[in-house]
Protein backbone atom coordinates (compact mmCIF):
# COMPACT_ATOMS: atom_id res chain seq x y z
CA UNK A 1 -3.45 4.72 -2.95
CA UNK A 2 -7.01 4.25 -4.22
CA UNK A 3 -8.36 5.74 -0.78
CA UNK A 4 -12.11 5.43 -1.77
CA UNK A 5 -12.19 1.91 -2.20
CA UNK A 6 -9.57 1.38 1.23
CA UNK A 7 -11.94 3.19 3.03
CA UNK A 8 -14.97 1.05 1.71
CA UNK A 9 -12.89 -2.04 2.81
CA UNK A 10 -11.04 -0.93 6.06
CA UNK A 11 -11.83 1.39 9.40
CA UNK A 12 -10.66 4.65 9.68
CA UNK A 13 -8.03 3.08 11.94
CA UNK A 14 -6.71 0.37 9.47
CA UNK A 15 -6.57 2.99 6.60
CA UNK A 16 -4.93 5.77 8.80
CA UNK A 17 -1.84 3.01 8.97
CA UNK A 18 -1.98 2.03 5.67
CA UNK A 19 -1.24 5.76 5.12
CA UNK A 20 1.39 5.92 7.32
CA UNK A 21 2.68 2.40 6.25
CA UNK A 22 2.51 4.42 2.45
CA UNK A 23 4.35 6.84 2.98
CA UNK A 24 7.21 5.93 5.20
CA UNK A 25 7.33 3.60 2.26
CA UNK A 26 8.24 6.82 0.05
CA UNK A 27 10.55 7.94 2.37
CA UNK A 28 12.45 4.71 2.01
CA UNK A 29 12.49 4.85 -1.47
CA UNK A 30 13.76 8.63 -1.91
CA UNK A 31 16.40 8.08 0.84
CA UNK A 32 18.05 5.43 -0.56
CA UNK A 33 19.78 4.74 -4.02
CA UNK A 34 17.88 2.92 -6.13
CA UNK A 35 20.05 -0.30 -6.17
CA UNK A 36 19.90 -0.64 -2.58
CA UNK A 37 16.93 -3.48 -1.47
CA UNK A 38 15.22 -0.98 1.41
CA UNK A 39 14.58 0.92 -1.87
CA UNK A 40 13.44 -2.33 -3.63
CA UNK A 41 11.40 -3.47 -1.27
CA UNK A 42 9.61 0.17 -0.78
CA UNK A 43 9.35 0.27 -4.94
CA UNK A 44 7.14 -2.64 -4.63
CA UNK A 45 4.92 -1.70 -2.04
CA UNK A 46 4.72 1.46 -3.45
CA UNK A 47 3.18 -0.37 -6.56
CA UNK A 48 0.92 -2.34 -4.67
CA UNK A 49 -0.29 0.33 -3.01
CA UNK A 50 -1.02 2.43 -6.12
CA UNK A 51 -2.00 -0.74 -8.02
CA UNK A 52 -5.73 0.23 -10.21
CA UNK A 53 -8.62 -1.28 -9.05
CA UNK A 54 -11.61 -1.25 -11.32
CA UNK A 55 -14.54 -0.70 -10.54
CA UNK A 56 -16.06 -4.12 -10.92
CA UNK A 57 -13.51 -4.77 -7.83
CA UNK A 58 -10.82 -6.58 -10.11
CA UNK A 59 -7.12 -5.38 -9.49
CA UNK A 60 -4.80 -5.59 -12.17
CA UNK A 61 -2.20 -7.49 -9.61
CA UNK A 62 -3.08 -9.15 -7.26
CA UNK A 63 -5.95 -8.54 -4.13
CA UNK A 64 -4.03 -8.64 -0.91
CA UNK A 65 -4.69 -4.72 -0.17
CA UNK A 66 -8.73 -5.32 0.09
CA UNK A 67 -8.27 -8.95 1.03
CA UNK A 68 -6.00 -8.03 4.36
CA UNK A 69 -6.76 -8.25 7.84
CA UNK A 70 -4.22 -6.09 9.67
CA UNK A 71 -3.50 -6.74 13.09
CA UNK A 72 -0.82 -6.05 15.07
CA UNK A 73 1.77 -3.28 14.79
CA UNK A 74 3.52 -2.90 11.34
């Protein structure tokens, strides 16, 4: 997770669960074979997550991470 832009974007709140929302992702992923769609689903968040941003603020993907408003429990 590209932490130093997060943190530009989010609160310390917001970005502490993004971590958490990060890794339980892993979890998901190592725990379960990859054909299964838990481990699908956690792949691609994974990627999302991990996606590069540049430094001109362009993301290779797409821009949901910086353009999200969390609210709400995950």
């Amino acid at each position: 997770m590209t932490t130093q832009v997060v943190q530009g974007v989010f609160g310390p709140k917001q970005v502490t669960k993004l971590k958490e929302v990060y890794e339980r992702a892993r979890v998901v992923e190592a725990n379960y074979p990859e054909s299964h769609i838990a481990s699908k689903a956690a792949k691609r968040l994974i990627e999302a997550f991990e996606t590069v941003i540049h430094v001109d603020g362009t993301v290779l993907d797409v821009k949901w991470l910086s353009e999200a408003n969390p609210q709400g429990n995950a």
